[in-house]
N, C-alpha and C. Protein backbone atom coordinates (compact mmCIF):
# COMPACT_ATOMS: atom_id res chain seq x y z
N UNK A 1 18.97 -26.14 -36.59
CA UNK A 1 17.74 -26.87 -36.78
C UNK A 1 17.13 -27.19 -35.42
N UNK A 2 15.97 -26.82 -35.29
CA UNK A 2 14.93 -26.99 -34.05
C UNK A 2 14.19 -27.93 -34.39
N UNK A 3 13.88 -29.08 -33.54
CA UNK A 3 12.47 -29.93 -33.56
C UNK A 3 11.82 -29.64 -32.34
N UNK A 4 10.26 -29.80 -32.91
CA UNK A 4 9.59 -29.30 -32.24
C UNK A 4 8.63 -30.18 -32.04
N UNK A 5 8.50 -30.60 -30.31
CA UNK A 5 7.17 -32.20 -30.48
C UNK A 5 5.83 -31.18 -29.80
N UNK A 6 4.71 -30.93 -30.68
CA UNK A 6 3.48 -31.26 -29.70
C UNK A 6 2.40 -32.12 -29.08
N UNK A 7 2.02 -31.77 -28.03
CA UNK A 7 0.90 -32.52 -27.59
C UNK A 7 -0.26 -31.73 -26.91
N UNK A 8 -1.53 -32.62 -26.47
CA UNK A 8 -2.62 -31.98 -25.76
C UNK A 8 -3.61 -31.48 -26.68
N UNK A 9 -3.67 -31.89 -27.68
CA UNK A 9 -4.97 -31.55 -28.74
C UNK A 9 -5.92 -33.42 -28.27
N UNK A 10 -7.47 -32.65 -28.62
CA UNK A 10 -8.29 -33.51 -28.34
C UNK A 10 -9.36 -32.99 -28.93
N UNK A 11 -10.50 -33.66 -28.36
CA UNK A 11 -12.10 -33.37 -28.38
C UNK A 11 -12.60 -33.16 -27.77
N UNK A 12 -13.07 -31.68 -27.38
CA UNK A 12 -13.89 -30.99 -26.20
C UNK A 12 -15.31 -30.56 -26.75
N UNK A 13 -16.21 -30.54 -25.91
CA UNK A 13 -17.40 -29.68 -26.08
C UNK A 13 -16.95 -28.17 -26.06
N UNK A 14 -18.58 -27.58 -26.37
CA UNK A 14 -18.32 -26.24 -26.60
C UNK A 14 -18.03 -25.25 -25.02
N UNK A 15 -17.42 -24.63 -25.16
CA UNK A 15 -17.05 -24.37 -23.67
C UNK A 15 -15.87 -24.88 -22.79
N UNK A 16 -15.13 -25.82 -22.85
CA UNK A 16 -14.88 -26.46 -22.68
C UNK A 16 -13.43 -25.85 -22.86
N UNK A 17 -12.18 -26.42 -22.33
CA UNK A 17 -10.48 -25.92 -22.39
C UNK A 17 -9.79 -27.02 -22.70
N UNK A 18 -8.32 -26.51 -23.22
CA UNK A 18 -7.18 -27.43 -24.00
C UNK A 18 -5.98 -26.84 -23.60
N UNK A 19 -5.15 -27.63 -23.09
CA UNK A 19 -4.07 -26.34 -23.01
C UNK A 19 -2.89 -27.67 -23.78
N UNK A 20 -2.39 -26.82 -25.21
CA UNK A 20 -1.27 -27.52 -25.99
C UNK A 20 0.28 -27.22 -25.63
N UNK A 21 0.98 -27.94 -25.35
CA UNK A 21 2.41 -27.78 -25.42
C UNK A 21 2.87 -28.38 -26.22
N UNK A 22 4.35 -27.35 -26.56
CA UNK A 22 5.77 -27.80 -27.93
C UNK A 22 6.63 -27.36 -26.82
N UNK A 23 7.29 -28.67 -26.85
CA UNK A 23 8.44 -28.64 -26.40
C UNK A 23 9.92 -28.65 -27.64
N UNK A 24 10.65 -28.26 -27.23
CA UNK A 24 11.70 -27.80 -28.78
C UNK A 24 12.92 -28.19 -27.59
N UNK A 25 14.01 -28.84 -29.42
CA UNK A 25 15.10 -29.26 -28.62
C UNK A 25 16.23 -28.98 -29.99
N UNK A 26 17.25 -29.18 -29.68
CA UNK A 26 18.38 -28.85 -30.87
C UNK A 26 18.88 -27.36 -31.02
N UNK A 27 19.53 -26.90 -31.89
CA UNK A 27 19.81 -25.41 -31.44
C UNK A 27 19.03 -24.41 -31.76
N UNK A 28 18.70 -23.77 -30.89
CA UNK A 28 17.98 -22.18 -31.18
C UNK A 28 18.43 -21.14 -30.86
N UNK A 29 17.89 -20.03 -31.86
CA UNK A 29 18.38 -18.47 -32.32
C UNK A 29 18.85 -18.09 -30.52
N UNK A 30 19.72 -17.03 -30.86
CA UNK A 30 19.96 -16.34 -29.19
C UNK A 30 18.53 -15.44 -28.98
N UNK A 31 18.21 -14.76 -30.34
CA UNK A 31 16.88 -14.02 -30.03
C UNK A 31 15.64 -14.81 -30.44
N UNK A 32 14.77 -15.76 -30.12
CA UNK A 32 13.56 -16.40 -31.22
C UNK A 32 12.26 -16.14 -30.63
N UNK A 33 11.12 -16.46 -31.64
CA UNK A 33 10.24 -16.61 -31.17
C UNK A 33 9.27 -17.66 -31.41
N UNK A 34 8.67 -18.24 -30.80
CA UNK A 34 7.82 -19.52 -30.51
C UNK A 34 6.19 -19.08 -30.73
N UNK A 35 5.66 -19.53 -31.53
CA UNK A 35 4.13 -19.34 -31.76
C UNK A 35 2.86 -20.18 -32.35
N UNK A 36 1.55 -20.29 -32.18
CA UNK A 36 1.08 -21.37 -32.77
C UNK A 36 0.12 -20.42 -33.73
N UNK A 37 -0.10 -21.72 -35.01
CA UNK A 37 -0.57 -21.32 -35.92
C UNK A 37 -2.02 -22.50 -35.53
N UNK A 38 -2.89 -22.23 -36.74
CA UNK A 38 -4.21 -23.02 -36.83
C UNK A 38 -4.28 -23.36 -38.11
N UNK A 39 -4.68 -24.09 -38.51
CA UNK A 39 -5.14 -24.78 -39.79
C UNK A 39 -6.70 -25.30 -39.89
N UNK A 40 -7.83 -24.74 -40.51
CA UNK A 40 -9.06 -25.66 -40.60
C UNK A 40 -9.17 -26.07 -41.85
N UNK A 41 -10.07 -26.73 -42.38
CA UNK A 41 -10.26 -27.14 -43.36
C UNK A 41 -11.07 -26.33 -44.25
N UNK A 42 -10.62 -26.11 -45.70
CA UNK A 42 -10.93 -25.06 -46.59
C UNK A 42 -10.49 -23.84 -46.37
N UNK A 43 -9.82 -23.25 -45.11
CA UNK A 43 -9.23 -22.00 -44.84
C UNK A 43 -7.86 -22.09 -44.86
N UNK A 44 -7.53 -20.55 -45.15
CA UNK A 44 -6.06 -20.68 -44.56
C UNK A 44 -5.24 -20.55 -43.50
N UNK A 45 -3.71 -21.30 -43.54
CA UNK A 45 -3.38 -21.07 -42.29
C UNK A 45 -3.87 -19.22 -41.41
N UNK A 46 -3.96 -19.51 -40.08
CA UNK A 46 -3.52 -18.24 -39.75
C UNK A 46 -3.27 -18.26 -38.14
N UNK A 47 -2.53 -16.86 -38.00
CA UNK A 47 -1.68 -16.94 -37.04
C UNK A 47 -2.53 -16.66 -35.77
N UNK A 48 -1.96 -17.51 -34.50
CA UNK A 48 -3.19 -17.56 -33.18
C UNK A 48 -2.64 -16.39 -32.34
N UNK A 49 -1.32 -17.05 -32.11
CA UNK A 49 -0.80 -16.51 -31.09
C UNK A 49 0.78 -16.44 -31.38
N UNK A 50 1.70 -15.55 -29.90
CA UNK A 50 2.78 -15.80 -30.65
C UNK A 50 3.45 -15.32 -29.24
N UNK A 51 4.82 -15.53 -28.98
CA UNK A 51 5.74 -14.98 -27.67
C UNK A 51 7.02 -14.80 -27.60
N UNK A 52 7.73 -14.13 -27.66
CA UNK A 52 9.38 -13.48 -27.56
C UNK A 52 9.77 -14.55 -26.50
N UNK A 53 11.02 -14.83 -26.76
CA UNK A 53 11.30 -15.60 -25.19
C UNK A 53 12.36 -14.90 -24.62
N UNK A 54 13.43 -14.37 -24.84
CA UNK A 54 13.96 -13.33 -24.34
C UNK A 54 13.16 -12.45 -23.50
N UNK A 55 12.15 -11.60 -23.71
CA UNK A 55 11.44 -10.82 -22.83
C UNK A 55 9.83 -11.22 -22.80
N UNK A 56 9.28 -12.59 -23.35
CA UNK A 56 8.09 -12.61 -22.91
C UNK A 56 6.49 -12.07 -23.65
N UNK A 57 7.10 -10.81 -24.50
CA UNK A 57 6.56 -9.98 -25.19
C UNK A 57 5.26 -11.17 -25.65
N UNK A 58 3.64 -10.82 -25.93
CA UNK A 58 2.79 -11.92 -26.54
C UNK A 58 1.63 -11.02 -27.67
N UNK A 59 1.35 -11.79 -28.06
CA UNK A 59 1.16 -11.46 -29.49
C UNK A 59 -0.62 -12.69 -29.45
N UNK A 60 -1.95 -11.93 -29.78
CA UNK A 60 -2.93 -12.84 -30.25
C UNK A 60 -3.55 -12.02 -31.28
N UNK A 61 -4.14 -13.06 -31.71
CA UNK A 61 -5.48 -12.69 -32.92
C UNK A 61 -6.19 -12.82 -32.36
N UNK A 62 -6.90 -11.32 -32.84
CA UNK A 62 -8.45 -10.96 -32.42
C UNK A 62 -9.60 -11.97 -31.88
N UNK A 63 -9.53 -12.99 -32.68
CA UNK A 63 -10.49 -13.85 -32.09
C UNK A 63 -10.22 -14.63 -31.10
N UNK A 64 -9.01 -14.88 -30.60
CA UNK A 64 -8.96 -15.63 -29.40
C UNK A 64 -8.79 -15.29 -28.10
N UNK A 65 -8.54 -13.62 -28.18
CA UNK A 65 -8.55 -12.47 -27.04
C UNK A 65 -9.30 -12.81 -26.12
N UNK A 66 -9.08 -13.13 -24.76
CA UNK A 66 -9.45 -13.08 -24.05
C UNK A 66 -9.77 -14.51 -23.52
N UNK A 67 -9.29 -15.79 -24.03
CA UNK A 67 -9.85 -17.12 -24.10
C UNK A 67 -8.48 -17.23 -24.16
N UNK A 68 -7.36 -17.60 -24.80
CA UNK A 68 -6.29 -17.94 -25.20
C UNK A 68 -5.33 -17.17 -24.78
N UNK A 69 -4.36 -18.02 -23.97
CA UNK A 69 -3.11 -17.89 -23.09
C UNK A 69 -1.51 -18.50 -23.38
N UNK A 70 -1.18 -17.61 -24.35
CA UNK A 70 0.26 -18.07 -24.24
C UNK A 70 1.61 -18.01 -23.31
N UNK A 71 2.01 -18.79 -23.04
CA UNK A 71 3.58 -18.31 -21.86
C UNK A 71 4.63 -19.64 -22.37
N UNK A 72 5.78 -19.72 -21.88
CA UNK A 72 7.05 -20.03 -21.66
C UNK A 72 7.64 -20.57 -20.28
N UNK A 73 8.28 -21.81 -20.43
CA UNK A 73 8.67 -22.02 -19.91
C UNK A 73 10.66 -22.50 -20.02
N UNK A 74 11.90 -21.55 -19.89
CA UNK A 74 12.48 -21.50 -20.20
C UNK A 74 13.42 -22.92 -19.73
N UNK A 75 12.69 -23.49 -18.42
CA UNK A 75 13.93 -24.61 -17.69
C UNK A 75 13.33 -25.99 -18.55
N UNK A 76 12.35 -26.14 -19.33
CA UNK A 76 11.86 -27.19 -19.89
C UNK A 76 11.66 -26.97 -21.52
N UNK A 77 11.92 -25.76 -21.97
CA UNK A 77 12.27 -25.40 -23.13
C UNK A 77 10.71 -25.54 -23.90
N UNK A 78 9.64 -24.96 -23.51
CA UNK A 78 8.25 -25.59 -24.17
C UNK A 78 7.20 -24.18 -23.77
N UNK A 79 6.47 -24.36 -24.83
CA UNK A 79 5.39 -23.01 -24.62
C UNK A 79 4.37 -23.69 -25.06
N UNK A 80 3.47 -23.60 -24.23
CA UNK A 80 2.15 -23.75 -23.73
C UNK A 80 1.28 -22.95 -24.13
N UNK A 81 -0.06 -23.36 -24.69
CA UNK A 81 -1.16 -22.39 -25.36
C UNK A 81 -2.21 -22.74 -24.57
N UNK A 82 -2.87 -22.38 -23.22
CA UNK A 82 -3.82 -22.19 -22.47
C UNK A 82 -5.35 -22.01 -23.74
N UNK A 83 -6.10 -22.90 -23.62
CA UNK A 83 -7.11 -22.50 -24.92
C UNK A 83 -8.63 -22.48 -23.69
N UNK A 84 -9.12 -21.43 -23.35
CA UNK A 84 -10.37 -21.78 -22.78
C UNK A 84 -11.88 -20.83 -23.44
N UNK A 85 -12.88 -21.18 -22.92
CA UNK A 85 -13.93 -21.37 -23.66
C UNK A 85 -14.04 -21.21 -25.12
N UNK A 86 -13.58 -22.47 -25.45
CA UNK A 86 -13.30 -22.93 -26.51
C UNK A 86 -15.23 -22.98 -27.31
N UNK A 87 -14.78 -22.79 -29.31
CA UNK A 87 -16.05 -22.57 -29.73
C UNK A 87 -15.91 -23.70 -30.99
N UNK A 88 -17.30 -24.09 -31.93
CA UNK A 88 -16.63 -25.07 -32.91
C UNK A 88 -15.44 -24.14 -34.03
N UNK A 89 -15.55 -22.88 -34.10
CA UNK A 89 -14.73 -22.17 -34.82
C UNK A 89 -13.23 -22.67 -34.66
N UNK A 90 -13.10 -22.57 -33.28
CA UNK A 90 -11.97 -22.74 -32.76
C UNK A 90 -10.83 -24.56 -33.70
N UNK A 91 -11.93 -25.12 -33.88
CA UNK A 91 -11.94 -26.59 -34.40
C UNK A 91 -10.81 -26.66 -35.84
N UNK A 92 -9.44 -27.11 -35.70
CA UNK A 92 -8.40 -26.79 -36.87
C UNK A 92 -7.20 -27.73 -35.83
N UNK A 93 -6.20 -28.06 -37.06
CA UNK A 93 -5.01 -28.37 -36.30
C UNK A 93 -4.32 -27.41 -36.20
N UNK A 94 -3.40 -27.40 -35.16
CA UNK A 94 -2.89 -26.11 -34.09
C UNK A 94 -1.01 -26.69 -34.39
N UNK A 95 -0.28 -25.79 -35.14
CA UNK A 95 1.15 -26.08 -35.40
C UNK A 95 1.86 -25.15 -34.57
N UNK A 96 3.07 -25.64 -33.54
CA UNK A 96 3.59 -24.52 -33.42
C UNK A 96 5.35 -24.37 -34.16
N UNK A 97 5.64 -23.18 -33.81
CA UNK A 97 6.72 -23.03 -34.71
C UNK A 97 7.53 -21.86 -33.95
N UNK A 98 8.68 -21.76 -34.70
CA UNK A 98 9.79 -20.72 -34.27
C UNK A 98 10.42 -20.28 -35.33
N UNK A 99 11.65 -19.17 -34.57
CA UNK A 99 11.86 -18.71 -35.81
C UNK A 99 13.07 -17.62 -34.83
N UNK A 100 13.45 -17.11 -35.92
CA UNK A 100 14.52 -15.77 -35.25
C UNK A 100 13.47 -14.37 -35.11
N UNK A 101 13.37 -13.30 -33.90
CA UNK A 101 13.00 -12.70 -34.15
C UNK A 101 13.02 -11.56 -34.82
N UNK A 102 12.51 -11.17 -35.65
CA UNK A 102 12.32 -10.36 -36.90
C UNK A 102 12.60 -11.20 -38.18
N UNK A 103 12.37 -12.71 -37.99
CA UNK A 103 12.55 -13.22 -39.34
C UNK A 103 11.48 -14.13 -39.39
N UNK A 104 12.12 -15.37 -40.56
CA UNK A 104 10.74 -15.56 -41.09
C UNK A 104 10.76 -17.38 -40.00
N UNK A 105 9.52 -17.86 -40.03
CA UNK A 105 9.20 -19.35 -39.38
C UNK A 105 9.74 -20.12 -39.83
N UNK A 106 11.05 -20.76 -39.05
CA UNK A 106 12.15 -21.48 -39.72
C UNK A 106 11.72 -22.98 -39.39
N UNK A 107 10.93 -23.28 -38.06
CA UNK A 107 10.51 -24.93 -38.30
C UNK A 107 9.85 -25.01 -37.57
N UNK A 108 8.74 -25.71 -37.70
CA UNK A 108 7.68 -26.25 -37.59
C UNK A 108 7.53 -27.43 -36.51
N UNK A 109 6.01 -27.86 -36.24
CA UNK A 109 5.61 -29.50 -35.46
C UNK A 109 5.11 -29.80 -36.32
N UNK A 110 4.69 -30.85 -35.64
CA UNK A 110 3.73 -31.66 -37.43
C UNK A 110 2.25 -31.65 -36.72
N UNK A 111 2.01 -30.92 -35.72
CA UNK A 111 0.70 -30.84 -35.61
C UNK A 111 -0.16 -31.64 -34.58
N UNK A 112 -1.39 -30.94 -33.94
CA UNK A 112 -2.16 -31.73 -33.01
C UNK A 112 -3.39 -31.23 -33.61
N UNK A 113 -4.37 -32.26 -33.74
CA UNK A 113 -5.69 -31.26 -33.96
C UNK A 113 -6.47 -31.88 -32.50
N UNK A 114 -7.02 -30.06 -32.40
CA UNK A 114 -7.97 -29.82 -31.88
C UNK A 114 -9.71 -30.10 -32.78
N UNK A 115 -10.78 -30.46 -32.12
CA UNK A 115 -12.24 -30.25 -32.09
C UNK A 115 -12.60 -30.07 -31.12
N UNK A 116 -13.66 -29.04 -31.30
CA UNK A 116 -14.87 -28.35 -30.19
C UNK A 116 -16.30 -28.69 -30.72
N UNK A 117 -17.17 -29.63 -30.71
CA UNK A 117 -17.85 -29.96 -30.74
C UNK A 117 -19.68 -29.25 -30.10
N UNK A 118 -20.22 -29.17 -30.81
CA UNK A 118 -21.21 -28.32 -30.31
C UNK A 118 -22.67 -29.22 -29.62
């Protein structure tokens, strides 16, 4: 069992950057992976971003290409989601989570929401 605390969600204008960290503590997979999801309202979840920690490997959705920066930090145990020119689209709470890699998202944060305000 992994817990997972985030922080760094707020209220930015349009344009504007967020960068969220989960830090995770308790035991984890020898192989896992760490990733954040989004949540808005009336939609469904879906997946932002995502990163291997063994080799780093990163993983985004189309829409945040090129704006959104995931990495790792292995001596503090926490991955960081770099969010810049941020849009109101962007506007959802942001979960991150882990899991074994090649399996399914074994636990969760309870969430930060982000707004981008226009």
């Amino acid at each position: 069992q992994v817990q997972l605390v985030e922080s760094g969600g707020g209220l930015v204008q349009t344009g504007g950057s967020l960068r969220l960290s989960c830090a995770a503590s308790g035991r984890t997979f020898s192989n896992y992976v760490m990733g954040w999801f989004r949540q808005a309202p009336g939609k469904e979840r879906e997946s932002v971003s995502a990163i291997t920690w063994s080799g780093g490997t990163t993983y985004y959705t189309d829409s945040v290409k090129g704006r959104f920066t995931i990495s790792r930090d292995s001596t503090k145990n926490t991955v960081y989601l770099q969010m810049n020119s941020l849009k109101p689209g962007d506007t959802a709470v942001y979960y991150c989570a882990t899991g074994p890699e090649g399996g399914i998202w074994s636990d969760w944060g309870q969430g930060t929401q982000v707004t981008v305000s226009s």
